[in-house]
C-alpha atoms as a PDB file:
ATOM      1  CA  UNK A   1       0.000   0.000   0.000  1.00  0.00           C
ATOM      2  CA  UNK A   2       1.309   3.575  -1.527  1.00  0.00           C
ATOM      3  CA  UNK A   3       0.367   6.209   1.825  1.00  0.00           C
ATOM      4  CA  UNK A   4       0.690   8.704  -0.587  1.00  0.00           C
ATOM      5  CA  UNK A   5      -1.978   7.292  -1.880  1.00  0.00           C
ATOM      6  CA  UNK A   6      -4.109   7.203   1.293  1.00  0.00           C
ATOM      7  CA  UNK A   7      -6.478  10.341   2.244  1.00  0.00           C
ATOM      8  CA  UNK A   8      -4.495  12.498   4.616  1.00  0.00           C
ATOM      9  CA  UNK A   9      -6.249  11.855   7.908  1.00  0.00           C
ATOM     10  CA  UNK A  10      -6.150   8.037   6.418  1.00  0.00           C
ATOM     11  CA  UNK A  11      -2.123   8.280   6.076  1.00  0.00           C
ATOM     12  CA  UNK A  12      -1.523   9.930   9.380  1.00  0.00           C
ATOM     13  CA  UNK A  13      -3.661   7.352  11.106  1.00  0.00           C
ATOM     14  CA  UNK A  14      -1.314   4.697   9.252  1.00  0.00           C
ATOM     15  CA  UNK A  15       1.592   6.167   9.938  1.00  0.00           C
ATOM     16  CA  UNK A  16       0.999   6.162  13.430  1.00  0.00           C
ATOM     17  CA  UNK A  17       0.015   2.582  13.636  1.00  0.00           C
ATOM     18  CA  UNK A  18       3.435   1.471  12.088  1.00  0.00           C
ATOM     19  CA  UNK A  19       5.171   3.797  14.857  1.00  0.00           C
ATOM     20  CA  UNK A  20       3.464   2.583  17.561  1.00  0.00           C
ATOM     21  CA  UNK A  21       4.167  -1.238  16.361  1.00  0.00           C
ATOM     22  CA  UNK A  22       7.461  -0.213  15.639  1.00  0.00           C
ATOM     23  CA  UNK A  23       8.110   1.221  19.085  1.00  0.00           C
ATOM     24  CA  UNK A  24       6.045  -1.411  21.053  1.00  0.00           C
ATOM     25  CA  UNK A  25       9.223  -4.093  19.393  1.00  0.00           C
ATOM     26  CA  UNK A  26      12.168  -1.501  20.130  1.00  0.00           C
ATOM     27  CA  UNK A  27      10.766  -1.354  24.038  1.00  0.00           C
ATOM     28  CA  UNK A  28       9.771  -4.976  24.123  1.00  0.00           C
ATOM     29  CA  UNK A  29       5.503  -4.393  24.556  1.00  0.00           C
ATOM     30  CA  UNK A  30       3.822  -7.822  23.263  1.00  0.00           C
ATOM     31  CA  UNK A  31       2.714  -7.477  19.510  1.00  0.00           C
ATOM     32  CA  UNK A  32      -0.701  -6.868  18.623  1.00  0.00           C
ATOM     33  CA  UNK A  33      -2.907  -9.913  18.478  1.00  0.00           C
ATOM     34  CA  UNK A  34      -4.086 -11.491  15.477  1.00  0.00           C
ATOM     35  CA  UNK A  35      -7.426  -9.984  16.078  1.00  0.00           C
ATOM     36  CA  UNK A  36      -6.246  -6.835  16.998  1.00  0.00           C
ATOM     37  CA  UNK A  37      -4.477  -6.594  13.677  1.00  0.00           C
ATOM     38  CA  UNK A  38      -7.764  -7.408  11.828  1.00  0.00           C
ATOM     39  CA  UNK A  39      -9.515  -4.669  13.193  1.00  0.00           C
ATOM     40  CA  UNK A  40      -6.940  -2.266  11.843  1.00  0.00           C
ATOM     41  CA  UNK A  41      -6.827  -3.479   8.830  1.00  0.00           C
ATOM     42  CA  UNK A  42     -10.563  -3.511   8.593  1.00  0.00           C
ATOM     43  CA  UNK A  43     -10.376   0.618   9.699  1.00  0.00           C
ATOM     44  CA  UNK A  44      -8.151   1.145   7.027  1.00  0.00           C
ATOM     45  CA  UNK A  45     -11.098  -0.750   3.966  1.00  0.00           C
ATOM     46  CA  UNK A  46      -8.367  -3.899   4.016  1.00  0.00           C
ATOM     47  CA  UNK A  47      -8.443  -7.495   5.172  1.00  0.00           C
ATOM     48  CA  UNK A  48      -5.091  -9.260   6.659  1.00  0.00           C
ATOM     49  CA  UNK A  49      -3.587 -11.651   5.059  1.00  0.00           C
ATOM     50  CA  UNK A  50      -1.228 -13.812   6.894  1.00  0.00           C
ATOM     51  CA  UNK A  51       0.977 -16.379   4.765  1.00  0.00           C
ATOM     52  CA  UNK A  52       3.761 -18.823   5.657  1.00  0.00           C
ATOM     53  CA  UNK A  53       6.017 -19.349   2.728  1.00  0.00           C
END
């Protein structure tokens, strides 16, 4: 996904998602469940796709 592409308010939310994710694995915070990942993608018109290759 392009954020330039995303609606502005759309972009910042993203942007700040990937921080805080980023930041939670710097300061060693669990990850974000499985679920909890679905819901974001869901706020942000997506789906999550989880693959094993």
């Amino acid at each position: 996904m392009e954020i330039s592409r995303l609606p502005n308010t759309l972009a910042a939310c993203f942007v700040a998602l990937v921080d805080r994710m980023e930041n939670a694995l710097i300061v060693g915070v669990p990850s974000p469940s499985l679920s909890t990942l679905r819901k974001y993608a869901a706020a942000l018109g997506k789906r999550l796709e989880v693959r094993l290759v």
